[in-house]
C-alpha atoms as a PDB file:
ATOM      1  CA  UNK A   1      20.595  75.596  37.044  1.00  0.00           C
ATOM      2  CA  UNK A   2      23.769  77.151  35.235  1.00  0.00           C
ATOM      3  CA  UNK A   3      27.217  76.497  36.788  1.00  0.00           C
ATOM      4  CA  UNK A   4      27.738  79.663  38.366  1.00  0.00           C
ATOM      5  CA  UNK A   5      24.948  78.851  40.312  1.00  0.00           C
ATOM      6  CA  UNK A   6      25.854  75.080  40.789  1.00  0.00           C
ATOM      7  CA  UNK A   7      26.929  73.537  44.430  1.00  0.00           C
ATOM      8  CA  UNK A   8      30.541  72.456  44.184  1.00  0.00           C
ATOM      9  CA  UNK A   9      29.907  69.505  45.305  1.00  0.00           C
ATOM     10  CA  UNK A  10      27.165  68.654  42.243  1.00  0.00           C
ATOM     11  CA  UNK A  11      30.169  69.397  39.703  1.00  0.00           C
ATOM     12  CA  UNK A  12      31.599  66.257  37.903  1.00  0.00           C
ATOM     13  CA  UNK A  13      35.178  66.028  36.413  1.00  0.00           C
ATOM     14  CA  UNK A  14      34.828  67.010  32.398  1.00  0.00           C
ATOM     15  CA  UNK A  15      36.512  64.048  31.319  1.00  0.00           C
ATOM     16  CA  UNK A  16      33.990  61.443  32.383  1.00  0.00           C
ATOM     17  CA  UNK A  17      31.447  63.731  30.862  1.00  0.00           C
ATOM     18  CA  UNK A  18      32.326  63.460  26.710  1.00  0.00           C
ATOM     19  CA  UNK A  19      29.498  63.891  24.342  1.00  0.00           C
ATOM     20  CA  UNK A  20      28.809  61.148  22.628  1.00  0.00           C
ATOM     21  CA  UNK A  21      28.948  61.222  18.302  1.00  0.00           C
ATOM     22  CA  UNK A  22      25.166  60.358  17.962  1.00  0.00           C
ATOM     23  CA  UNK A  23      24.458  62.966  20.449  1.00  0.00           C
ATOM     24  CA  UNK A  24      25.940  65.478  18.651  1.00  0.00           C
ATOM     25  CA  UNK A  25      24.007  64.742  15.364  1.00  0.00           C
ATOM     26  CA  UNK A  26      20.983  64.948  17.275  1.00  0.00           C
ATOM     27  CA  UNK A  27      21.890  68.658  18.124  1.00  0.00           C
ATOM     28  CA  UNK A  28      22.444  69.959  14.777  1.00  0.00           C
ATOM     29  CA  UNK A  29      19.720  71.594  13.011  1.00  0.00           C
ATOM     30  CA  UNK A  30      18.985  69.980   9.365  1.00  0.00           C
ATOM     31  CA  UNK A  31      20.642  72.619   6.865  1.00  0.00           C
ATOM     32  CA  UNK A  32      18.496  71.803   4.125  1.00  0.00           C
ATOM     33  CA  UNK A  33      20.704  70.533   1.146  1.00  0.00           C
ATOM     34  CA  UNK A  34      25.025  70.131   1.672  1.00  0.00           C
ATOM     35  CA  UNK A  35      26.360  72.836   1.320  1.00  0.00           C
ATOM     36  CA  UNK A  36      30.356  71.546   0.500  1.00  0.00           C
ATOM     37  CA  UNK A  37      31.817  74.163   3.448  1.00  0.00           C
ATOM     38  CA  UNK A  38      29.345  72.984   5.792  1.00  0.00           C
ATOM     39  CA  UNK A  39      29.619  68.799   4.719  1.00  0.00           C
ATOM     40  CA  UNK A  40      33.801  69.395   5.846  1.00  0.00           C
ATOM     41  CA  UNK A  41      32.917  71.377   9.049  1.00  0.00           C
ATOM     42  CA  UNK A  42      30.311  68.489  10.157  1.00  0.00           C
ATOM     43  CA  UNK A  43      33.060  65.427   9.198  1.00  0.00           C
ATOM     44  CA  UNK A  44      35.628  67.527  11.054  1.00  0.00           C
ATOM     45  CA  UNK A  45      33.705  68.048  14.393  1.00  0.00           C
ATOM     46  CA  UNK A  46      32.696  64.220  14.224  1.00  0.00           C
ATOM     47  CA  UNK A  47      35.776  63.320  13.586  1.00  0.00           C
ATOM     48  CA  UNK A  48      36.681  65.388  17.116  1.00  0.00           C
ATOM     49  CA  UNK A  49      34.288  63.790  18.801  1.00  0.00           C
ATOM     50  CA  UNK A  50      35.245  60.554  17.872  1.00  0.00           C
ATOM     51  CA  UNK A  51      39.226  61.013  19.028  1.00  0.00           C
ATOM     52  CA  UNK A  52      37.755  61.973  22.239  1.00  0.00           C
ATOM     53  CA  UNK A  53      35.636  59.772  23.051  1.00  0.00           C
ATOM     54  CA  UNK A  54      37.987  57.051  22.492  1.00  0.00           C
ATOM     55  CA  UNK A  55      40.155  58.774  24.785  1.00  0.00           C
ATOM     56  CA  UNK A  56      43.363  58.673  22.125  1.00  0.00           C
ATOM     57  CA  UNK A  57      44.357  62.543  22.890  1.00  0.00           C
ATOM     58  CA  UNK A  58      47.522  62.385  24.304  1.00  0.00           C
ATOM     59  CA  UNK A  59      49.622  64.864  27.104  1.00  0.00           C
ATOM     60  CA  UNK A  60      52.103  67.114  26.285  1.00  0.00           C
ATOM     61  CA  UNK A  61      55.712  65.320  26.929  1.00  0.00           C
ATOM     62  CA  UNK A  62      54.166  62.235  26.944  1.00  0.00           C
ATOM     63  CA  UNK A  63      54.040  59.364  24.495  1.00  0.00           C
ATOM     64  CA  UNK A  64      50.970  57.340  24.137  1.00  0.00           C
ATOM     65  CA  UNK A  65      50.277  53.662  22.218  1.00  0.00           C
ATOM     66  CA  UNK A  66      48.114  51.004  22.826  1.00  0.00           C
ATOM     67  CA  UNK A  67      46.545  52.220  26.122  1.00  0.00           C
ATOM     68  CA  UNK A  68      49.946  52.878  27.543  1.00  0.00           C
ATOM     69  CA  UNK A  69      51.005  56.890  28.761  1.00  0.00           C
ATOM     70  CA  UNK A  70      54.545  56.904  29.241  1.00  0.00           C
ATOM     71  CA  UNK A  71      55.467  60.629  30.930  1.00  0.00           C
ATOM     72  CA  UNK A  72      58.746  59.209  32.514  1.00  0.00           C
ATOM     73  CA  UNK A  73      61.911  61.204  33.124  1.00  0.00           C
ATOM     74  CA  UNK A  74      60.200  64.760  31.871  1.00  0.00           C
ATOM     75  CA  UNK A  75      60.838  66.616  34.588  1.00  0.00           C
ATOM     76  CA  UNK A  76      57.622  67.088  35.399  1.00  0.00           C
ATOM     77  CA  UNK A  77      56.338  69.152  38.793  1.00  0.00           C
ATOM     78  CA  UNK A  78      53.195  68.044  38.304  1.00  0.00           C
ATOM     79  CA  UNK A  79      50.443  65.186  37.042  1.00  0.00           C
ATOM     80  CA  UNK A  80      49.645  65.571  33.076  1.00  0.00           C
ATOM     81  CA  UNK A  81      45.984  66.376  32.949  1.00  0.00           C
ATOM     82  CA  UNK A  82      43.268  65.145  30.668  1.00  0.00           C
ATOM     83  CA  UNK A  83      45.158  61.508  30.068  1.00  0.00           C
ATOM     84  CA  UNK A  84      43.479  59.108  27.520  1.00  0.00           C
ATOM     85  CA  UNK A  85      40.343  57.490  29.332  1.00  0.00           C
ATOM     86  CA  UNK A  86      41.130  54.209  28.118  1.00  0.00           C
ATOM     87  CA  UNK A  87      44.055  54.387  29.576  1.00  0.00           C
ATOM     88  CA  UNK A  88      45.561  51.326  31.462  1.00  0.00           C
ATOM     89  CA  UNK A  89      49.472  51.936  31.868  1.00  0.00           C
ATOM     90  CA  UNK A  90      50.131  54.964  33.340  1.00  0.00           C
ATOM     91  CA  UNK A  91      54.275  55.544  33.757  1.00  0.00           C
ATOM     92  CA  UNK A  92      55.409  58.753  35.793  1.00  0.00           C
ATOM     93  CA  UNK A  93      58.325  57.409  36.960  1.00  0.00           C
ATOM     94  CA  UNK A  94      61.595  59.452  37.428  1.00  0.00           C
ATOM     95  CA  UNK A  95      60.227  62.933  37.846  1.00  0.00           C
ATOM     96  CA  UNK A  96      59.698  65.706  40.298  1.00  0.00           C
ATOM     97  CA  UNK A  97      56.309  65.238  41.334  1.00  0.00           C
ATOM     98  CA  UNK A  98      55.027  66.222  44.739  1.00  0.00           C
ATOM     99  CA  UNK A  99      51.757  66.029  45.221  1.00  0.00           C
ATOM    100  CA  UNK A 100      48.869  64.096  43.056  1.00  0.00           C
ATOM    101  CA  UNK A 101      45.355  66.004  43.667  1.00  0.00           C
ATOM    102  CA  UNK A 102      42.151  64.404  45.359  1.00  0.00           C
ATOM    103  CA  UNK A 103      40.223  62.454  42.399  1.00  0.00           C
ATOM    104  CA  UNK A 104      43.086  62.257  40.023  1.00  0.00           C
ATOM    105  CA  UNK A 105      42.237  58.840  38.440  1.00  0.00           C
ATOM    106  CA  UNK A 106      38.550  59.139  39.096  1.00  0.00           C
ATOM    107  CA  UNK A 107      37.964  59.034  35.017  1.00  0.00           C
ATOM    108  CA  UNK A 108      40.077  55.952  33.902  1.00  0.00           C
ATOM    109  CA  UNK A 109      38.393  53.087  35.061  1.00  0.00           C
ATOM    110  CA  UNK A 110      40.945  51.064  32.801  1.00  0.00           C
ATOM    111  CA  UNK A 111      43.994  51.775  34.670  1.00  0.00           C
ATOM    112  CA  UNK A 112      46.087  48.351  35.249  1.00  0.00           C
ATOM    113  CA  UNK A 113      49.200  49.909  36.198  1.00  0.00           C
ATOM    114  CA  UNK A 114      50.401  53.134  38.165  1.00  0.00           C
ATOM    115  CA  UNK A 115      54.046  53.356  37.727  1.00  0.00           C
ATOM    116  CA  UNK A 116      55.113  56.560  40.290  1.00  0.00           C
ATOM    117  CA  UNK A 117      58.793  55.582  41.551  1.00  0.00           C
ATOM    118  CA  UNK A 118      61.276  58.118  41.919  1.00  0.00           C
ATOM    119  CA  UNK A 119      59.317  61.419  42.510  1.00  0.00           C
ATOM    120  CA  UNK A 120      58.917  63.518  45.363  1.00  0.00           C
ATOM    121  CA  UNK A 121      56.041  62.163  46.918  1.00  0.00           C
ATOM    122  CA  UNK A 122      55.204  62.754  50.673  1.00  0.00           C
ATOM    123  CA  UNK A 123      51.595  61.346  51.089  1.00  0.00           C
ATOM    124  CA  UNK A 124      48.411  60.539  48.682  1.00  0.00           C
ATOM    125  CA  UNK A 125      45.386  62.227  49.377  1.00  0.00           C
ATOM    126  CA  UNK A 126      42.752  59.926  50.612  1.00  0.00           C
ATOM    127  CA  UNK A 127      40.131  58.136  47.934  1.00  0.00           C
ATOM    128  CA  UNK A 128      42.771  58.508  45.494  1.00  0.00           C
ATOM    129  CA  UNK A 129      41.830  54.936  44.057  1.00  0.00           C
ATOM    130  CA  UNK A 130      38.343  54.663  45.342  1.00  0.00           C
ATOM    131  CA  UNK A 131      37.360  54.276  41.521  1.00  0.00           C
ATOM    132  CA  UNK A 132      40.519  52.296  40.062  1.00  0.00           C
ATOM    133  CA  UNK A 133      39.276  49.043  40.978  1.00  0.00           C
ATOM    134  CA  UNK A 134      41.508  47.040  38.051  1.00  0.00           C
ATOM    135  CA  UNK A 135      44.894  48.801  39.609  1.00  0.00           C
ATOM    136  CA  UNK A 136      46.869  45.599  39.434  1.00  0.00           C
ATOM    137  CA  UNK A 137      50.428  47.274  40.191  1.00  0.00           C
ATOM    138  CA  UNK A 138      51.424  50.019  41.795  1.00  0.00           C
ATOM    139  CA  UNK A 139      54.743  51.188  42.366  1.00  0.00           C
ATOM    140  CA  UNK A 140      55.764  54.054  44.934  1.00  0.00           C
ATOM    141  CA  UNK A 141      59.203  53.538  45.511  1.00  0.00           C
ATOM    142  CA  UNK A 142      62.044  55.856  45.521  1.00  0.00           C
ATOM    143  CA  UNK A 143      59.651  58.703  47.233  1.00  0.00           C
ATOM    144  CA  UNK A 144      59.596  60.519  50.436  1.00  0.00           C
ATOM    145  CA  UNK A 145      56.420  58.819  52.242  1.00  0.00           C
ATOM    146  CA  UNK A 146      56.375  59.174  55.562  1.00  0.00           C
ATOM    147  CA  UNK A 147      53.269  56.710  57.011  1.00  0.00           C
ATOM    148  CA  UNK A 148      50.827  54.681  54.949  1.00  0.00           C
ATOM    149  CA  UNK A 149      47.620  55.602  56.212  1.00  0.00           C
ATOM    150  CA  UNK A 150      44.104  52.898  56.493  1.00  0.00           C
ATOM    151  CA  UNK A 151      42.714  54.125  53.299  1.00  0.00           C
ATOM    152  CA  UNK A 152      45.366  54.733  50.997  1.00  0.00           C
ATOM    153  CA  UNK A 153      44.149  51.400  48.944  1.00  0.00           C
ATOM    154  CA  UNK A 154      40.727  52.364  49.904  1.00  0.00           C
ATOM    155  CA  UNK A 155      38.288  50.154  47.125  1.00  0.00           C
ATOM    156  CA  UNK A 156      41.601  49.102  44.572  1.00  0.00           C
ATOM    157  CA  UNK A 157      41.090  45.946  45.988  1.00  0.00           C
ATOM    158  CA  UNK A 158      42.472  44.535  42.702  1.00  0.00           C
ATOM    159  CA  UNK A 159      45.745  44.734  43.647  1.00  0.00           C
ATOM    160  CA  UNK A 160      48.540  42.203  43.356  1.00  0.00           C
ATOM    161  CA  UNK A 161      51.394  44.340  43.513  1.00  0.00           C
ATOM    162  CA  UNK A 162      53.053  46.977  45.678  1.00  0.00           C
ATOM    163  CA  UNK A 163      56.041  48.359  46.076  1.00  0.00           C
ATOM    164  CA  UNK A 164      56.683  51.006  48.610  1.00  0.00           C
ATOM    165  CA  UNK A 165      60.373  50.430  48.972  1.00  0.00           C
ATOM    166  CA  UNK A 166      63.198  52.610  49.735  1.00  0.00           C
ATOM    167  CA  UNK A 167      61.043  55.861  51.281  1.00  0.00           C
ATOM    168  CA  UNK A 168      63.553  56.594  53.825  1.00  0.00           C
ATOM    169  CA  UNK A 169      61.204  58.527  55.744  1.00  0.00           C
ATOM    170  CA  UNK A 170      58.461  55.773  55.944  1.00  0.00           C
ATOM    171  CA  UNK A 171      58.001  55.112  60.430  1.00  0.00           C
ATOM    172  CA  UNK A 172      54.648  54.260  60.178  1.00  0.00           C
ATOM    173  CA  UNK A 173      52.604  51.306  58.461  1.00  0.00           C
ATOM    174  CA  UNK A 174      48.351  51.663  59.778  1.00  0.00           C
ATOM    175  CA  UNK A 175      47.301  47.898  61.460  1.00  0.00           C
ATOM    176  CA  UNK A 176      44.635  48.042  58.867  1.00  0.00           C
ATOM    177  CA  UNK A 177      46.598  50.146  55.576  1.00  0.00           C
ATOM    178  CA  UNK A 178      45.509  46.570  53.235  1.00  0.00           C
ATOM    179  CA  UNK A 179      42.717  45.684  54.318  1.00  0.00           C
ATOM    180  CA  UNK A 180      40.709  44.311  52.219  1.00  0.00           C
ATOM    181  CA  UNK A 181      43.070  43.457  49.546  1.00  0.00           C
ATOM    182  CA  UNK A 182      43.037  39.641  49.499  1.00  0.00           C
ATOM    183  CA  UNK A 183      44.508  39.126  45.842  1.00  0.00           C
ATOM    184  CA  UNK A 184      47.586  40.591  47.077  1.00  0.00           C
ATOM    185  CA  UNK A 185      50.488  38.907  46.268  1.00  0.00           C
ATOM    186  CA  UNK A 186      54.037  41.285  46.297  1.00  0.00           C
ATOM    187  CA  UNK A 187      54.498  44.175  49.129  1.00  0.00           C
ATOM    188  CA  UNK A 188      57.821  45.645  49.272  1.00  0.00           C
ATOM    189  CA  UNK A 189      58.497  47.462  52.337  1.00  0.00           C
ATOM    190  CA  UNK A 190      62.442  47.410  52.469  1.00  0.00           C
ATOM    191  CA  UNK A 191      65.054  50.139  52.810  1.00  0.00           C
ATOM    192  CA  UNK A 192      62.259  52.509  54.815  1.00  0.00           C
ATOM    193  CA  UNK A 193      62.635  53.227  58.494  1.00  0.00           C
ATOM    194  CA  UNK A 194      60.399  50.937  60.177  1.00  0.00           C
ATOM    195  CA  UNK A 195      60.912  49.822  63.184  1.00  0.00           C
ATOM    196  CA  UNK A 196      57.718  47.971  63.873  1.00  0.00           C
ATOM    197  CA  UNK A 197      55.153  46.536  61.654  1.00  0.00           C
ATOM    198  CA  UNK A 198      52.245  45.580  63.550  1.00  0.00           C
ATOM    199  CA  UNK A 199      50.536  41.889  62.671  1.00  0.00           C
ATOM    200  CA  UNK A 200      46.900  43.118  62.159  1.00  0.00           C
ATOM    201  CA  UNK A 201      48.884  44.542  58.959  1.00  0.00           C
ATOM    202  CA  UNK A 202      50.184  41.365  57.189  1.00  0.00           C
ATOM    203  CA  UNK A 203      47.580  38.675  58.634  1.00  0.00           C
ATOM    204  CA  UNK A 204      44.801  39.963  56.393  1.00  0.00           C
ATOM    205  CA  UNK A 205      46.440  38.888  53.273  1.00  0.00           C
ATOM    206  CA  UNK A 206      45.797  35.435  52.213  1.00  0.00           C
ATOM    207  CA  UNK A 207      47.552  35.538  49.168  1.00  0.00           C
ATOM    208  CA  UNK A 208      50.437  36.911  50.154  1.00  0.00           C
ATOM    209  CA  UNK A 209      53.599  35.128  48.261  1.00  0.00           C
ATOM    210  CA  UNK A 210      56.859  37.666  48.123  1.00  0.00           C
ATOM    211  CA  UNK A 211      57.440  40.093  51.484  1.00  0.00           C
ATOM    212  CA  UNK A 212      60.650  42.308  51.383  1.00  0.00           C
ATOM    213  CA  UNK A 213      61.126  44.084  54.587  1.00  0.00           C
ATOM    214  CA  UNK A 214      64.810  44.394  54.633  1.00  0.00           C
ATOM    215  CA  UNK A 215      67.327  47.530  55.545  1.00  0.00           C
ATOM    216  CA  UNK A 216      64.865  48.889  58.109  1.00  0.00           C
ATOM    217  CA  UNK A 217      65.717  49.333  61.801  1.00  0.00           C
ATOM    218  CA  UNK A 218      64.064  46.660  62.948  1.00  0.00           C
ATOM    219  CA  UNK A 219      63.774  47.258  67.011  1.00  0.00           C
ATOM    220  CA  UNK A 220      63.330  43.410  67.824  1.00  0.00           C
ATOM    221  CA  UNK A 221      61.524  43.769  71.193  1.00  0.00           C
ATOM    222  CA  UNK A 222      58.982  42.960  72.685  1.00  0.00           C
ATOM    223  CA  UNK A 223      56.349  44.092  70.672  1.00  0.00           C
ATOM    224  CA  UNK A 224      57.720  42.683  67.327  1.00  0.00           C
ATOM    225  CA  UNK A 225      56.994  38.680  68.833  1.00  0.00           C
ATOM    226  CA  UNK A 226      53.443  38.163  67.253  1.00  0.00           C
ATOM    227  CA  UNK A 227      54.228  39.372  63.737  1.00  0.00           C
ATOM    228  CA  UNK A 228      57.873  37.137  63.639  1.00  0.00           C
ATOM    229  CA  UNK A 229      55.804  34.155  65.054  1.00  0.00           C
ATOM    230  CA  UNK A 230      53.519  34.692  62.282  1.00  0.00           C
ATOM    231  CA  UNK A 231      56.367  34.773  59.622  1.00  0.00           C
ATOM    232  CA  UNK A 232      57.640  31.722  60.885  1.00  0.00           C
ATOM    233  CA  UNK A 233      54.376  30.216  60.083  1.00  0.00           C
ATOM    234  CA  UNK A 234      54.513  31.279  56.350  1.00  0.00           C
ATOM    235  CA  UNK A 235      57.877  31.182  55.012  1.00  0.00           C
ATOM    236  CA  UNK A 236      57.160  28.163  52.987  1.00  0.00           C
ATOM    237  CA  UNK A 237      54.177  29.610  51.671  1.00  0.00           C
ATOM    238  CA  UNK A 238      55.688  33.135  51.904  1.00  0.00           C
ATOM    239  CA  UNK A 239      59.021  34.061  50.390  1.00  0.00           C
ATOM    240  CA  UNK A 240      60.721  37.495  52.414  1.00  0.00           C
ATOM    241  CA  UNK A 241      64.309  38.669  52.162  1.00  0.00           C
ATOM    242  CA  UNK A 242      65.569  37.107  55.218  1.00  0.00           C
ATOM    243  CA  UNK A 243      69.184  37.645  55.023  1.00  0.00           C
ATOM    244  CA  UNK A 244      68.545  41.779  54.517  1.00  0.00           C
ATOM    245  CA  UNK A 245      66.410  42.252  57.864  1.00  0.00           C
ATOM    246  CA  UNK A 246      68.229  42.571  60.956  1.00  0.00           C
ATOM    247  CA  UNK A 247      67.611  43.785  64.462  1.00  0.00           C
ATOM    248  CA  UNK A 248      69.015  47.072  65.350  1.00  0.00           C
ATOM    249  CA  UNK A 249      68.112  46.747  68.746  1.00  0.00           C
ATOM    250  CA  UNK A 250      67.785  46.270  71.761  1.00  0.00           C
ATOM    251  CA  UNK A 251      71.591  46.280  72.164  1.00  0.00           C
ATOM    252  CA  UNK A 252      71.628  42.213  73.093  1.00  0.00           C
ATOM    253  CA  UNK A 253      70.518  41.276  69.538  1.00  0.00           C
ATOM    254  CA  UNK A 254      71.970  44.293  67.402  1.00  0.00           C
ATOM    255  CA  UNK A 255      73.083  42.952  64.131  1.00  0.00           C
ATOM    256  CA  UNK A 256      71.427  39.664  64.307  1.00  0.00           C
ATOM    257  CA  UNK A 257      69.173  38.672  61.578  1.00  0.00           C
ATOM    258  CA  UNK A 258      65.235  39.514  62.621  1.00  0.00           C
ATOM    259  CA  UNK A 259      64.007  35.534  61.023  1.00  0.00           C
ATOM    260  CA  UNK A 260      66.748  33.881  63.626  1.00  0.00           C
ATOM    261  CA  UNK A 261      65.031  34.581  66.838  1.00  0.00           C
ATOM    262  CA  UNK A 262      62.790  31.979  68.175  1.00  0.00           C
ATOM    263  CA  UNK A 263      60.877  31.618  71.478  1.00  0.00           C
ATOM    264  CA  UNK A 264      63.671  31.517  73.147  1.00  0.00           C
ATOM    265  CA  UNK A 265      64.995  35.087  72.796  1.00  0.00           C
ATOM    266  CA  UNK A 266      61.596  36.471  73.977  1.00  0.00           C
ATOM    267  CA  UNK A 267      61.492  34.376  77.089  1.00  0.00           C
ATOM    268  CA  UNK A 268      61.750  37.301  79.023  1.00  0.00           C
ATOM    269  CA  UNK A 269      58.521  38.678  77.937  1.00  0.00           C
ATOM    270  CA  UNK A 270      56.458  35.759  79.256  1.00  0.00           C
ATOM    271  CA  UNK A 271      58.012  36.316  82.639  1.00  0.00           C
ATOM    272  CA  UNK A 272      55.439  36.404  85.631  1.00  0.00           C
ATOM    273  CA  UNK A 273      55.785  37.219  89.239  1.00  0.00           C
ATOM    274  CA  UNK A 274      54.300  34.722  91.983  1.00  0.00           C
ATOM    275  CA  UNK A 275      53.121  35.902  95.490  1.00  0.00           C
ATOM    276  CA  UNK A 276      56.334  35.088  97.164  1.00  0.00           C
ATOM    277  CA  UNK A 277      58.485  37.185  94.408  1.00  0.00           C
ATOM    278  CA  UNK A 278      56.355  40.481  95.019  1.00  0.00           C
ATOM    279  CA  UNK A 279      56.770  39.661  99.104  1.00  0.00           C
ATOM    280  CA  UNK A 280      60.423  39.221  98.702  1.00  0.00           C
ATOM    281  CA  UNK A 281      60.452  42.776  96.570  1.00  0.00           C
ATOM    282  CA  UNK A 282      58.407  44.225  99.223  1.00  0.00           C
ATOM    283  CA  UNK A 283      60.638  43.331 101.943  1.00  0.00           C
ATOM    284  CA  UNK A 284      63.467  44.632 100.157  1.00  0.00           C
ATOM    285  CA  UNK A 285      62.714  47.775  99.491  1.00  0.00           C
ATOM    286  CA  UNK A 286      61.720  47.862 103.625  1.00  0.00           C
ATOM    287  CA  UNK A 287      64.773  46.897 104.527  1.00  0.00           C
ATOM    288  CA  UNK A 288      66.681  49.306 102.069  1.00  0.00           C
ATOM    289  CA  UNK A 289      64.157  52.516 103.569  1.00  0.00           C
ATOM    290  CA  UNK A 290      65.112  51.285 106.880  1.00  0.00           C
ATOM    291  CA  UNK A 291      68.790  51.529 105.660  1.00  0.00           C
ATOM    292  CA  UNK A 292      68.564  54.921 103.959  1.00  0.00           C
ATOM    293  CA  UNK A 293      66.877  56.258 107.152  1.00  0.00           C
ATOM    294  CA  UNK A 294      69.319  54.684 109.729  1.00  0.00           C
ATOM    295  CA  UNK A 295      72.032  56.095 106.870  1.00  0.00           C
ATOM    296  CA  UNK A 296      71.046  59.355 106.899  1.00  0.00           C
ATOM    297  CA  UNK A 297      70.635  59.761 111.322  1.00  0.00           C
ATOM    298  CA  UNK A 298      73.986  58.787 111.651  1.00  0.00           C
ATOM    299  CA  UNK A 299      75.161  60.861 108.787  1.00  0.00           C
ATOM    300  CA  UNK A 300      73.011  63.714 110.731  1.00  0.00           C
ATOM    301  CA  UNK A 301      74.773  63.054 114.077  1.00  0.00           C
ATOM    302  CA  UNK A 302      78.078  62.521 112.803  1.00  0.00           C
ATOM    303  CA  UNK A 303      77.812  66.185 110.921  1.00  0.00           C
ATOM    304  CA  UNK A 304      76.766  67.638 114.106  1.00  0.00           C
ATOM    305  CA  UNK A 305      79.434  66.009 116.493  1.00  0.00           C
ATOM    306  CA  UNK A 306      82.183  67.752 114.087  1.00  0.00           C
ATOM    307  CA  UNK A 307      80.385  70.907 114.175  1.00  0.00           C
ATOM    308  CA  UNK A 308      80.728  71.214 117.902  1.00  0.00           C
ATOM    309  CA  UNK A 309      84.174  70.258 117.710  1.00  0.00           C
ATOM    310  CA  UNK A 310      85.004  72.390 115.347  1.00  0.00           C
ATOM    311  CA  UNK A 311      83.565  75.228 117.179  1.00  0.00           C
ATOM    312  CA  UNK A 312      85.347  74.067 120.832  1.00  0.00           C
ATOM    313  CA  UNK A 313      88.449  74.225 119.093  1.00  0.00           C
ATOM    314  CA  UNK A 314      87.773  77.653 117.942  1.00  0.00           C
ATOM    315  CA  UNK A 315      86.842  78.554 121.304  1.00  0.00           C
ATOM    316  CA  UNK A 316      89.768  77.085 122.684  1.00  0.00           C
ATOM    317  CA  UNK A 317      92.535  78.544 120.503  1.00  0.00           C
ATOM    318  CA  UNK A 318      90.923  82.021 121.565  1.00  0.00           C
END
């Protein structure tokens, strides 16, 4: 089958795909004696292959030693492609970057660290580390994320740190956006604009140590009990930037800090009717129909008892 031919699908990435230098040999024909031209063309090529293979070639803009691509503050609009397979910290940081595309980091199987704060980032495509399972640290702060979806960390379940801090735009965390990632340690959600965080979120990370969720418009109703009970729980285990999160609503605990409510402020949400309080509502809102109507027929007959008098008058004064 030749690739015009090929499915899309049944295409692989060229960079997972490098010949090997014994392969190559293999290929060549045997040229009879060495001839001198032909000896330098054969030690060049396997020289070639060799760079390649160990993955050393290096982007343009970037600078590249010991396994670490540093492409920060270039400008860039875009990913470099064909990166160093070998890589294992990758630094994009401080650049223009909107969009990474689907299977970006499906070749480097070393990658450690993902450095992408301070770009222009509005979501990651799904699967985008479904085959960087030694991502250790990943950093997407300073972007323009609006919602963390259920498989953003879909497979990196390597991760120990995350910071998705100050992305102004960020409303919406999925119940289940880590799951799975029980070595966990760091999450940094603060300076977003959350204003709930549901508990399913948090609860399935067991080694959870540092939570920032501070400067987000916390709306401390209601809904928001079971995840600050579960806080509670933790904060000697769990250390989270209490003094920075506050309630900006509802308007009875604006301002106050989200880790100083207890029980007590959401006794109203445990509040339950008896048999005798929905009777007593009942008969109110009889007694207030009866009102209205009674209200309304003398309003009726009061209307009509000037309207003849106005009219006799009339009558009258003729």
């Amino acid at each position: 089958m030749d690739i015009a031919s090929a499915p899309v699908g049944s295409l692989q990435p060229c960079c997972c795909q490098l010949p090997k230098m014994g392969d190559t040999w293999s290929q060549l024909p045997w040229p009879g004696p060495p001839h001198p031209a032909m000896l330098l063309v054969s030690l060049l090529l396997a020289a070639g292959v060799m760079r390649s293979d160990a993955g050393a070639s290096c982007p343009v803009l970037c600078t590249c030693h010991n396994q670490v691509v540093d492409c920060s503050s270039q400008r860039l609009f875009s990913v470099p492609p064909d990166l160093p397979m070998d890589t294992r910290n990758l630094s994009l940081a401080h650049n223009r970057i909107a969009t990474v595309p689907p299977g970006y980091l499906t070749c480097y199987m070393e990658l450690r660290v993902l450095d992408l704060r301070n770009n222009s980032l509005t979501e990651l495509p799904p699967g985008l580390f479904l085959h960087a399972k030694r991502l250790a640290h990943l950093d997407l702060s300073y972007n323009n994320l609006s919602h963390v979806p259920a498989d953003m960390f879909q497979e990196a379940h390597g991760l120990v740190h995350i910071d998705l801090s100050h992305n102004p735009w960020l409303r919406r965390v999925h119940p289940q956006a880590f799951q799975g990632l029980v070595q966990l340690r760091d999450l940094d959600l603060s300076y977003g604009g959350l204003a709930f965080l549901s508990l399913e979120a948090l609860e399935g990370l067991p080694g959870l140590v540092t939570l920032q969720i501070g400067g987000n418009p916390w709306v401390c109703g209601c809904t928001m009990e079971p995840l600050l009970k579960w806080l509670r729980n933790r904060i000697q285990r769990c250390t989270a930037d209490s003094q920075l999160a506050e309630c900006r609503g509802p308007p009875e605990v604006e301002g106050a800090p989200l880790f100083s409510l207890t029980e007590e402020s959401f006794k109203a949400c445990h509040l339950t009717l008896t048999l005798d309080d929905y009777l007593f509502i009942a008969f109110v809102g009889f007694v207030v129909s009866i009102a209205s109507v009674a209200t309304n027929f003398l309003l009726g007959i009061t209307a009509n008892c000037c309207h003849r008098w106005s009219k006799a008058s009339e009558e009258e004064e003729i």
